[in-house]
Protein backbone atom coordinates (compact mmCIF):
# COMPACT_ATOMS: atom_id res chain seq x y z
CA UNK A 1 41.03 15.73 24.70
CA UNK A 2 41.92 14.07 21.30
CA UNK A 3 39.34 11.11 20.39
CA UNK A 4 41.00 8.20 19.64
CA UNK A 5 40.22 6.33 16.44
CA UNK A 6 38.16 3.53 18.34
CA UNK A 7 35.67 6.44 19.93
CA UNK A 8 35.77 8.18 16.88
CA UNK A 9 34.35 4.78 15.10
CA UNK A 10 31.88 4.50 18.09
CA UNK A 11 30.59 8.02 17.66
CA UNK A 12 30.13 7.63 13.78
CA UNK A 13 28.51 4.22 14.00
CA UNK A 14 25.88 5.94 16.78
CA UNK A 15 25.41 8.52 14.26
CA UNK A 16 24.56 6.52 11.40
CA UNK A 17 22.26 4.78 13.69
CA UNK A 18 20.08 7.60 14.90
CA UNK A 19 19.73 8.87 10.73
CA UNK A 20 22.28 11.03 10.62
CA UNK A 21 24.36 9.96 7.06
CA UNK A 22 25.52 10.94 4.17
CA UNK A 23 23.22 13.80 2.37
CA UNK A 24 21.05 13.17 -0.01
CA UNK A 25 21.71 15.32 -3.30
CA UNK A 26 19.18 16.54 -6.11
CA UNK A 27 20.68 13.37 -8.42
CA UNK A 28 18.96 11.41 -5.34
CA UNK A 29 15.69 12.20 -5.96
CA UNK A 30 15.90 12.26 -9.75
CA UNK A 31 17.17 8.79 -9.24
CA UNK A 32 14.66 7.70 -6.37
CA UNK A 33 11.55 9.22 -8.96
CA UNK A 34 13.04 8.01 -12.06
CA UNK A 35 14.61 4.62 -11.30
CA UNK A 36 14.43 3.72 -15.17
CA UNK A 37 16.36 6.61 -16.72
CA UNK A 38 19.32 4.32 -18.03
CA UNK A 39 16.40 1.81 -19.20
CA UNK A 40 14.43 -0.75 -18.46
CA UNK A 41 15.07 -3.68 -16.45
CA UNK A 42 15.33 -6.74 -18.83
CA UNK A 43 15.25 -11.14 -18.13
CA UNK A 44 16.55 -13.39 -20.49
CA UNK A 45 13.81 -15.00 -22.54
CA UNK A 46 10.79 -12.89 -20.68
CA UNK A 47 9.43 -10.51 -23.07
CA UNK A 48 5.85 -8.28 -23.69
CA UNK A 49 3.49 -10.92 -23.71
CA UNK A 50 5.03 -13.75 -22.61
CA UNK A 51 2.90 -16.24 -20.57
CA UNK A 52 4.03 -17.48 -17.30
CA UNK A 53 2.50 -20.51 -16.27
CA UNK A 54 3.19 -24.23 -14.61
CA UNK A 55 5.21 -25.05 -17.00
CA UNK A 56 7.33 -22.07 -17.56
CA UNK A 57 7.46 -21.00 -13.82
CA UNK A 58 11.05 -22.50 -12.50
CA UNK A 59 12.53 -20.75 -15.80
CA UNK A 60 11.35 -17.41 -14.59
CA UNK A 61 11.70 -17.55 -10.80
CA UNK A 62 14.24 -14.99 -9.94
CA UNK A 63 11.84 -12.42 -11.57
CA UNK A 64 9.01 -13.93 -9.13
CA UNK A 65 8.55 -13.49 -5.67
CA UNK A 66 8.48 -16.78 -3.68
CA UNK A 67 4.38 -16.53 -3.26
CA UNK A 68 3.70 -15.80 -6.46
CA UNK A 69 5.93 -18.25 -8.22
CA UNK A 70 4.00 -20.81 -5.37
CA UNK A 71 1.15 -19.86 -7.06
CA UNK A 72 1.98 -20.24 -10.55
CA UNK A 73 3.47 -23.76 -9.73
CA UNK A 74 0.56 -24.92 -8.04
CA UNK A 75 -1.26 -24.18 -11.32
CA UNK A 76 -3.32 -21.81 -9.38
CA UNK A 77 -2.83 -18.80 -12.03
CA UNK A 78 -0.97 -17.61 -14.72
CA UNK A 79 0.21 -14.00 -15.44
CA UNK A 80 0.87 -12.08 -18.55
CA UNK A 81 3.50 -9.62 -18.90
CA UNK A 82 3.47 -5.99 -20.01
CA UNK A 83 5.56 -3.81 -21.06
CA UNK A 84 7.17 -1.77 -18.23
CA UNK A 85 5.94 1.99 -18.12
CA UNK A 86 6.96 5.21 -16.26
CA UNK A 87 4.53 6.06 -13.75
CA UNK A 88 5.86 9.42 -13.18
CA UNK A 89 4.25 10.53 -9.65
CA UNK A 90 2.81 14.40 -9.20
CA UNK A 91 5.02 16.67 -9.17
CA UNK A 92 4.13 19.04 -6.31
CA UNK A 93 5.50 16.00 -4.54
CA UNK A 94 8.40 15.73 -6.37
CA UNK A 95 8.57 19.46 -5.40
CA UNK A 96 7.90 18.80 -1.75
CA UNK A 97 10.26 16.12 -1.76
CA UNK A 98 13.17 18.54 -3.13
CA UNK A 99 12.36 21.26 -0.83
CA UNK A 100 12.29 19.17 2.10
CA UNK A 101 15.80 17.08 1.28
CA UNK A 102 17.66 16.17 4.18
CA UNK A 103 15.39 17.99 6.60
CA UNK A 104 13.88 14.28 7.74
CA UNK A 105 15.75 12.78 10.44
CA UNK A 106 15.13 8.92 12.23
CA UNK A 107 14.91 9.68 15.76
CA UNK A 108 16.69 7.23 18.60
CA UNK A 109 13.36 5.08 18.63
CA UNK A 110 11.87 3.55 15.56
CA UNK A 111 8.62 5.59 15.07
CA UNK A 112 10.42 9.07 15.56
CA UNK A 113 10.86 11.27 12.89
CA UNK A 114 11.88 14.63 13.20
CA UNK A 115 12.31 17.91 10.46
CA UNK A 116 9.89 16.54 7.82
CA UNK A 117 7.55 18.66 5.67
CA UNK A 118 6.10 17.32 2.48
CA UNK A 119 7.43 14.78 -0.21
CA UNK A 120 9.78 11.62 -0.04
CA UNK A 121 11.19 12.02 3.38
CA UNK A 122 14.56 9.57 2.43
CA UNK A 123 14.87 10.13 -1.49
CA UNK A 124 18.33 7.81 -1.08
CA UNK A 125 18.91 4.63 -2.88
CA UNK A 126 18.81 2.46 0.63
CA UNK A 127 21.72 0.79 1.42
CA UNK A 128 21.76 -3.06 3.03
CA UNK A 129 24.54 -1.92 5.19
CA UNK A 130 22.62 0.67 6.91
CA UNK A 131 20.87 -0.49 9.55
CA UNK A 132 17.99 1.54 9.55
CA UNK A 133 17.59 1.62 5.85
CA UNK A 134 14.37 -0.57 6.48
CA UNK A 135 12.83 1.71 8.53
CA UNK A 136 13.32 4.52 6.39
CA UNK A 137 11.86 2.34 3.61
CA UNK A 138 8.89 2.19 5.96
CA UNK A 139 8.70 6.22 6.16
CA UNK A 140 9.14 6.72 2.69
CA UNK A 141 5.61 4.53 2.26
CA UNK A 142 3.79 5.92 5.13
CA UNK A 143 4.90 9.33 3.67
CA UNK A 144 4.10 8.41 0.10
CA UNK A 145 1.98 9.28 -2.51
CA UNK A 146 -0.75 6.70 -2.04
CA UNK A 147 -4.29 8.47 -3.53
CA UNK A 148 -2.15 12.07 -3.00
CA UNK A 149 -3.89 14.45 -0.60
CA UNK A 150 -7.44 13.02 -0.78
CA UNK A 151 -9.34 10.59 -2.92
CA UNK A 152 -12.51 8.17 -2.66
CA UNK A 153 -13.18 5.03 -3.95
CA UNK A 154 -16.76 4.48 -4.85
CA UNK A 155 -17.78 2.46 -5.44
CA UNK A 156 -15.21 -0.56 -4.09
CA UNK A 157 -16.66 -4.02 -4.24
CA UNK A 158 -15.63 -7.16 -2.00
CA UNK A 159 -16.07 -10.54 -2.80
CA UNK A 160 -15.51 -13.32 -0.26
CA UNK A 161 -14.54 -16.78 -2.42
CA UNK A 162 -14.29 -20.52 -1.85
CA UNK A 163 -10.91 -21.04 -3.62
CA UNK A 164 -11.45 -24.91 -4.14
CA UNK A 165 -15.11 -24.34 -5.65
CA UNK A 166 -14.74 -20.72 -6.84
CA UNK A 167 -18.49 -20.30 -5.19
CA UNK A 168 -19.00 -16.25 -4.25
CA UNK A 169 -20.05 -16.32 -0.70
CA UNK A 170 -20.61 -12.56 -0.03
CA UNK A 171 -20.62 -9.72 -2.08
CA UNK A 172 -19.96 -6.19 -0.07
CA UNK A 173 -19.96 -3.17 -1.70
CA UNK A 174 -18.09 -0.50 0.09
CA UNK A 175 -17.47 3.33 0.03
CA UNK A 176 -13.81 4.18 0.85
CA UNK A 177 -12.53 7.66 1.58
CA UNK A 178 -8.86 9.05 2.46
CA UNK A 179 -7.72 12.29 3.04
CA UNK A 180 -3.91 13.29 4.75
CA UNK A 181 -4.99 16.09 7.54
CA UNK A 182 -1.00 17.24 7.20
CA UNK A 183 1.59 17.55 5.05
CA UNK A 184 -0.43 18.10 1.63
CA UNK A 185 1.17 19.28 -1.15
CA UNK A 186 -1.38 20.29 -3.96
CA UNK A 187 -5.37 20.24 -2.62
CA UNK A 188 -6.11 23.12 -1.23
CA UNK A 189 -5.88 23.35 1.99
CA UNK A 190 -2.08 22.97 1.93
CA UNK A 191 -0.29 22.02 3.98
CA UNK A 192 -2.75 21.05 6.55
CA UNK A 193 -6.08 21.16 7.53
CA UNK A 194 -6.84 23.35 9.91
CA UNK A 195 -8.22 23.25 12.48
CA UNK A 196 -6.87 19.84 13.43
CA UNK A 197 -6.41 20.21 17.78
CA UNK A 198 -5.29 15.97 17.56
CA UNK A 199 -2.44 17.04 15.49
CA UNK A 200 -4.31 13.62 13.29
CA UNK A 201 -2.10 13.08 9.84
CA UNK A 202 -4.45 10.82 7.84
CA UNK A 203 -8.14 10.04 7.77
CA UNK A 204 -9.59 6.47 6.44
CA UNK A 205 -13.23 6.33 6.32
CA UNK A 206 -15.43 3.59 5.28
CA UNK A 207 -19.42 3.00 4.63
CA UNK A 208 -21.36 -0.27 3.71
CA UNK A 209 -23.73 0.31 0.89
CA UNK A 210 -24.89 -2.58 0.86
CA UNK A 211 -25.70 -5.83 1.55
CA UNK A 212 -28.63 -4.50 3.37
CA UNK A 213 -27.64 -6.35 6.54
CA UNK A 214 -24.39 -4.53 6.52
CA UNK A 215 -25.84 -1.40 5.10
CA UNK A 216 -24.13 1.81 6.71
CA UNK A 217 -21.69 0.07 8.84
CA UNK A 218 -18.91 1.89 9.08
CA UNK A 219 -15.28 2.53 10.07
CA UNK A 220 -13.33 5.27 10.74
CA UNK A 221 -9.20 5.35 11.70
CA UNK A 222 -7.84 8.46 12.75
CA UNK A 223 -3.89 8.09 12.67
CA UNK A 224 -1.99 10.93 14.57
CA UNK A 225 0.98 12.86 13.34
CA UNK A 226 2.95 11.49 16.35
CA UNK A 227 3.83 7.33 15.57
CA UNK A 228 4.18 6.48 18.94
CA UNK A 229 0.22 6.90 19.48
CA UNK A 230 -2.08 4.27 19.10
CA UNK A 231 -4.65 5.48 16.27
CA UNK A 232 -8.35 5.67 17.01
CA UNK A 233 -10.10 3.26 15.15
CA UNK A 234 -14.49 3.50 15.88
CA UNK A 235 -17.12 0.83 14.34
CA UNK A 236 -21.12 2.18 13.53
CA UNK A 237 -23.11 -0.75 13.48
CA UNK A 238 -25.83 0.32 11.43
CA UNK A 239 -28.39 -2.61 13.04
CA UNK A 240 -27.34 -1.33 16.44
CA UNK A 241 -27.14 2.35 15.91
CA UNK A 242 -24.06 3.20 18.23
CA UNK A 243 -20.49 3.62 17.49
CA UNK A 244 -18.22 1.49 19.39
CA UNK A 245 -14.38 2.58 19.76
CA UNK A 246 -12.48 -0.84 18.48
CA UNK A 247 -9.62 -1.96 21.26
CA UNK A 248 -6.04 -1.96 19.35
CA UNK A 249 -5.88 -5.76 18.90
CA UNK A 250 -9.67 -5.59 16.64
CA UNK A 251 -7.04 -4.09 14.14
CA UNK A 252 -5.77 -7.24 13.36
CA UNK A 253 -9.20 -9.44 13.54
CA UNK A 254 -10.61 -10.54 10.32
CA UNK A 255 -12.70 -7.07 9.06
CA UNK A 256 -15.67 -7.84 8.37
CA UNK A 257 -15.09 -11.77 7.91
CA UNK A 258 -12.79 -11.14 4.90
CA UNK A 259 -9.96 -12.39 4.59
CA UNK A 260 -8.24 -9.17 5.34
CA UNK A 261 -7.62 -7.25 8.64
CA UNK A 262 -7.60 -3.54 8.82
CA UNK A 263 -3.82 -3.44 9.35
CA UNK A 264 -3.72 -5.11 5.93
CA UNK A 265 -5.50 -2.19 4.38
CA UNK A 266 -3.32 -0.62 1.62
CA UNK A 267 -0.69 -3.07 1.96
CA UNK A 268 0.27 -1.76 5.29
CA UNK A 269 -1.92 0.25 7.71
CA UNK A 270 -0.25 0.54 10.64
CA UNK A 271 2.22 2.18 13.03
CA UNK A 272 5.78 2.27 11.80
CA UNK A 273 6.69 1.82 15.66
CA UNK A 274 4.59 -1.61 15.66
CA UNK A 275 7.12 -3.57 13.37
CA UNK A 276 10.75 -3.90 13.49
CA UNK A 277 11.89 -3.48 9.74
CA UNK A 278 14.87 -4.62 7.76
CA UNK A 279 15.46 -3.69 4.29
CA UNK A 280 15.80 -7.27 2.71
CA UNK A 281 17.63 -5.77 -0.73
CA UNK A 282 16.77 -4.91 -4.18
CA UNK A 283 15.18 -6.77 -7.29
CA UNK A 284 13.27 -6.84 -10.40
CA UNK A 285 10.17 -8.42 -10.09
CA UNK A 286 7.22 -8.87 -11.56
CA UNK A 287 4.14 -6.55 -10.11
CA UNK A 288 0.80 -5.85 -10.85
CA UNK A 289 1.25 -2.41 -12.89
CA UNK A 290 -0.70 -1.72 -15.85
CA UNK A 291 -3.15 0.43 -17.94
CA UNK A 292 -6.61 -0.39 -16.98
CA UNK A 293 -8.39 1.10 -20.33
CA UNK A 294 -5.92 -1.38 -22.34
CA UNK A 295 -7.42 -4.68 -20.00
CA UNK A 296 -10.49 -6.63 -20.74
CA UNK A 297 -12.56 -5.59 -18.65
CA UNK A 298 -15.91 -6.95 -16.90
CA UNK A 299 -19.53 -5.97 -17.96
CA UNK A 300 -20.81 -7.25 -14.45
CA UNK A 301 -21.32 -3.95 -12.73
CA UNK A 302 -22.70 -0.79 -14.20
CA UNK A 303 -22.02 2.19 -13.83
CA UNK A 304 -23.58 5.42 -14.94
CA UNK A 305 -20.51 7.17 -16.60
CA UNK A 306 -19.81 3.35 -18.49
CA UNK A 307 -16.33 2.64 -16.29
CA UNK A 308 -15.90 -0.91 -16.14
CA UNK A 309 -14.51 -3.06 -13.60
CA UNK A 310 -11.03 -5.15 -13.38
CA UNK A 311 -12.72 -9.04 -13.98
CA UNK A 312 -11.48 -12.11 -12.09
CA UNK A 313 -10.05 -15.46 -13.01
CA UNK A 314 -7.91 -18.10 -12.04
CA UNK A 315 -8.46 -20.92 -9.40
CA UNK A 316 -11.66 -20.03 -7.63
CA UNK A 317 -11.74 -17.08 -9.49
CA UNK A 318 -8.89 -15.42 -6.97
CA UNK A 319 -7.01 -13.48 -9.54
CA UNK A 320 -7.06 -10.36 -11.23
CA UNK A 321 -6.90 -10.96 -15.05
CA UNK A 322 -4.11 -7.87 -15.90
CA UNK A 323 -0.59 -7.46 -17.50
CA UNK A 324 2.62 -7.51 -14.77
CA UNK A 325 5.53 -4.97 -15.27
CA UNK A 326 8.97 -6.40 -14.69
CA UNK A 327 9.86 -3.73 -12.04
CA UNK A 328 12.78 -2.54 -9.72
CA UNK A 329 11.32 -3.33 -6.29
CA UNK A 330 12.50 -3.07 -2.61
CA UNK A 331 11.99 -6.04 -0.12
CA UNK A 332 11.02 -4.83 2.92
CA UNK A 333 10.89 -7.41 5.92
CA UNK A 334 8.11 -6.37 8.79
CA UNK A 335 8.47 -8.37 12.12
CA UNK A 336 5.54 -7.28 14.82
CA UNK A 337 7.08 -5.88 17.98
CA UNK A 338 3.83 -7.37 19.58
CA UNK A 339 5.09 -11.15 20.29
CA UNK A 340 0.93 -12.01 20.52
CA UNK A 341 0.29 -10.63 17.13
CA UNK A 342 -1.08 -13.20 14.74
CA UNK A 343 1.70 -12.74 11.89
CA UNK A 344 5.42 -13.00 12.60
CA UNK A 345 6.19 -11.46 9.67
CA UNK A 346 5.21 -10.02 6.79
CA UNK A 347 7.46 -9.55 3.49
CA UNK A 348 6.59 -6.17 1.21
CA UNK A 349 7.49 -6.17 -1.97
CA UNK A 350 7.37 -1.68 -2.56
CA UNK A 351 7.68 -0.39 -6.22
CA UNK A 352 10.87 1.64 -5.94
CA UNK A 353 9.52 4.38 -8.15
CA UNK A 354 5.70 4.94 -6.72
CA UNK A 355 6.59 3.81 -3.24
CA UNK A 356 3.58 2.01 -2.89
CA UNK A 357 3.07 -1.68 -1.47
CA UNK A 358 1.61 -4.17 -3.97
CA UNK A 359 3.08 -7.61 -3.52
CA UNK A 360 3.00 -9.07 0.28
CA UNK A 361 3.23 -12.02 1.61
CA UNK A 362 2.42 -12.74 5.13
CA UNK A 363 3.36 -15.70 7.71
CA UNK A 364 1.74 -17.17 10.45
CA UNK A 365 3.42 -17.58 14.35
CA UNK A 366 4.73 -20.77 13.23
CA UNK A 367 6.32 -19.11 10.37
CA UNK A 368 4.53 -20.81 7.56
CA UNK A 369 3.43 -18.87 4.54
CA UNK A 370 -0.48 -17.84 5.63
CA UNK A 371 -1.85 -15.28 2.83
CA UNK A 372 -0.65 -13.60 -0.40
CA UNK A 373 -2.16 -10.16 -1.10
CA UNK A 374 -2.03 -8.07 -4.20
CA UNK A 375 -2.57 -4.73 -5.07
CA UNK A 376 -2.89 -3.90 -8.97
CA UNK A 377 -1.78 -0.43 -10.14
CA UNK A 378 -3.49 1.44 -13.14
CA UNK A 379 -1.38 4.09 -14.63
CA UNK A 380 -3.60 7.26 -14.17
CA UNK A 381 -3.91 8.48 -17.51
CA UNK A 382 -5.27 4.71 -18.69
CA UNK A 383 -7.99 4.77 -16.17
CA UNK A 384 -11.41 6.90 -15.14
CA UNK A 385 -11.26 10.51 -16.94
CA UNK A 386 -10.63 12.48 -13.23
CA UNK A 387 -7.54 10.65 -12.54
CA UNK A 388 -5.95 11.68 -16.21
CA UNK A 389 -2.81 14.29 -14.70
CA UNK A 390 -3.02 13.47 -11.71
CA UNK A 391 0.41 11.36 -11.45
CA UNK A 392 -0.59 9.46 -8.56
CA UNK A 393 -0.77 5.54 -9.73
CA UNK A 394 -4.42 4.58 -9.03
CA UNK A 395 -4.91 1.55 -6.48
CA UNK A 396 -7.18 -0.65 -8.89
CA UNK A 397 -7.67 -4.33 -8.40
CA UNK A 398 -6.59 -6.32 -4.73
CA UNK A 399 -6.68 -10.14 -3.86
CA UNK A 400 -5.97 -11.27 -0.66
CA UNK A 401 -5.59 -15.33 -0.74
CA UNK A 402 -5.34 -17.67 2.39
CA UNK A 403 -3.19 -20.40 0.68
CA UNK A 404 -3.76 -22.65 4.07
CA UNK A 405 -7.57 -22.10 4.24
CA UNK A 406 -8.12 -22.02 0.14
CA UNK A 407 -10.00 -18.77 0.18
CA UNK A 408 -9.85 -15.53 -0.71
CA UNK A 409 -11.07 -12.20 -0.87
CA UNK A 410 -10.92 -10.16 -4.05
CA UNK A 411 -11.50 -6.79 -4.48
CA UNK A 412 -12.26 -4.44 -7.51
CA UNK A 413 -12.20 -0.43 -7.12
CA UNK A 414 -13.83 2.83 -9.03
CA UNK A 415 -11.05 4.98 -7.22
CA UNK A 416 -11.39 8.92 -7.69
CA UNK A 417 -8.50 11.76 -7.04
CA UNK A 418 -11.62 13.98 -6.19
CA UNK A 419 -11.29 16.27 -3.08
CA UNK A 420 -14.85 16.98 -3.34
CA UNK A 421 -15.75 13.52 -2.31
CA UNK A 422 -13.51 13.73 0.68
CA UNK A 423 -14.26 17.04 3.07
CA UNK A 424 -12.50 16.90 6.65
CA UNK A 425 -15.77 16.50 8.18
CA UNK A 426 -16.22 13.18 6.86
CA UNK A 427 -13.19 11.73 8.60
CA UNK A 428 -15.19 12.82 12.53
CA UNK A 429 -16.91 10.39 14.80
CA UNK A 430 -19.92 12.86 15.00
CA UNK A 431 -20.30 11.83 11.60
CA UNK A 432 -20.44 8.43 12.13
CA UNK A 433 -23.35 9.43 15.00
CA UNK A 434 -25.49 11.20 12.34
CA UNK A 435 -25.63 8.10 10.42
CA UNK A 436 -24.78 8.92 7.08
């Protein structure tokens, strides 16, 4: 029997929506990894080293987003801008990415993916008329290159701040370790770890160094390769000697009583079946990109091979004193399937060449802006010697600010592409019993 042109409009629409559209070509994923070939994006009157402050801000807004430009109003901070740079990522995933096109396909429920291997799994400029374009968005940054197959960051120092007084509260200094159990693409063992009977994708391990209250607490998440299962998430108290599995909803208490929750981790560190996404569209904004060895730098901490840590300034000492790249970036809208989660949204702002999260914005249930969290982004070869090459852009400087409560949480990292720092065992709950 014929299909009529109605059913045959039905059947292509219920295509599109379970992934299946057009293919992506070659010219895709030079495009998707080299947004900047034709240039640089430009902004009438904004140049390298212009000052963006209170009384500037309303000229410049469309190259803010709506927290930051807040911010700046307020009088809160100013930022600087840089010149915009390539951050070219590694290219065994570029490889990857090529090798696997079109073999990643959306299931019928958000959270299922199907045929992916390694790389970029939707290299394709995302379209606002696809209706699943966000949630591809949302695989292409669980997927991405963020610290490649394995890194450490060590050390990784926390500071909890009064923003009205700028007192330091706490200072916790931290030792954070990733490695991806599956789908690696240059540390040997590629492309998984093996054995791995949990079928796990991704390993986040943390250890308290000190205060010595806090000394060797730690965390460990193990997320699995399938979306639709909960991760494990366990807590050692070190004063209590025990490791206690945290219930699903501790992911989105306060960690630690920062101002972040572990689902904030990252920019995003959650399922992609726990948020309904919708690709918002496409701008060029101002983000947090930058060569750390060209900033000035604080002599506060120090460390044995003389790296030096991003400093802090601004109201309550809140912000990150760097440059800001005018940058093509893709708005990505997160809305918690949960209705008893304690956000009801949260906007990402994702750098459309590195894929990784470093503007969000986050609202309360009422729908009032709550907190406004940045992650700064060294280039690699600006930044400690072992990352020189390694073309993954190195997470390197983080506020998270609670504009209602006036506080914040800053954080400054040493972050390492090392896999030496990061073996498999490291990422087990015996380990967290032997007490390291």
């Amino acid at each position: 029997m014929p299909i009529r042109p109605q059913g045959l409009a039905f059947a292509l629409a219920l295509a599109l929506s379970a992934g299946v559209a057009t293919a992506a070509s070659e010219a895709d994923v030079e495009a998707s990894f080299d947004p900047y070939k034709a240039g640089f994006p430009s902004f009438p009157g904004l140049s390298v080293g212009t000052v963006i402050n209170k009384a500037n801000a309303e000229q410049f807004k469309d190259v803010l987003d709506a927290g930051m430009l807040m911010m700046i109003k307020n009088g809160w901070t100013e930022i600087k801008v840089g010149p915009t740079t390539q951050f070219r990522l590694n290219q065994f995933y570029v490889d990857a990415t090529k090798k696997g096109l079109n073999k990643a396909k959306l299931g019928a429920k958000n959270g299922e993916l199907t045929g992916y291997e390694a790389g970029r799994p939707f290299p394709e400029e995302p379209k606002l008329d696809d209706p699943r374009a966000g949630e591809k968005i949302a695989w292409n940054y669980k997927y991405g290159i963020n610290w490649g197959d394995n890194a450490a960051i060590d050390p990784f120092y926390w500071r909890y701040r009064n923003m009205a007084t700028g007192q330091v509260e706490r200072t916790i200094k931290f030792d954070f370790h990733f490695l991806n159990f599956k789908h690696r693409v240059q540390h040997a063992p590629v492309p998984e770890v093996t054995p791995n009977p949990s079928e796990l994708f991704r390993g986040i391990y943390v250890r308290v160094q000190e205060p010595q209250d806090l000394k060797n607490t730690q965390l460990l998440i193990q997320r699995y390769e399938d979306d639709l299962k909960f991760d494990d998430a366990y807590l050692y108290l070190g004063f209590q000697r025990r490791v206690r599995r945290l219930a699903t909803g501790q992911q989105t208490d306060s960690f630690l009583g920062s101002d972040l929750m572990i689902e904030d981790f990252e920019g995003y560190n959650g399922r992609i079946s726990d948020m309904k996404w919708t690709f918002k569209g496409t701008r060029n904004i101002l983000m947090p990109y930058y060569n750390h060895n060209e900033l000035q730098l604080t002599d506060e901490f120090k460390e044995a091979d003389g790296y030096k840590f991003v400093d802090y300034g601004g109201q309550g000492g809140c912000f990150p004193n760097i440059t800001w790249q005018l940058r093509k970036v893709f708005v990505l809208e997160a809305e918690p399937v949960n209705p008893a989660h304690p956000v009801s949204k949260r906007v990402f702002h994702i750098d459309a060449q590195v894929y990784n999260i470093n503007r969000t914005l986050i609202y309360d249930r009422k729908g009032e802006l709550w907190k406004s969290f940045t992650i700064g982004k060294s280039h690699p070869d600006y930044h400690h010697p072992i990352n020189k090459g390694s073309g993954i852009a190195i997470d390197d400087s983080g506020s998270m600010i609670d504009v209602q409560s006036k506080h914040c949480t800053t954080v400054q990292f040493k972050g390492q592409v090392d896999p030496k720092q990061n073996p498999p065992s490291l990422f087990q709950v015996q380990n967290l019993r032997g007490g390291n």
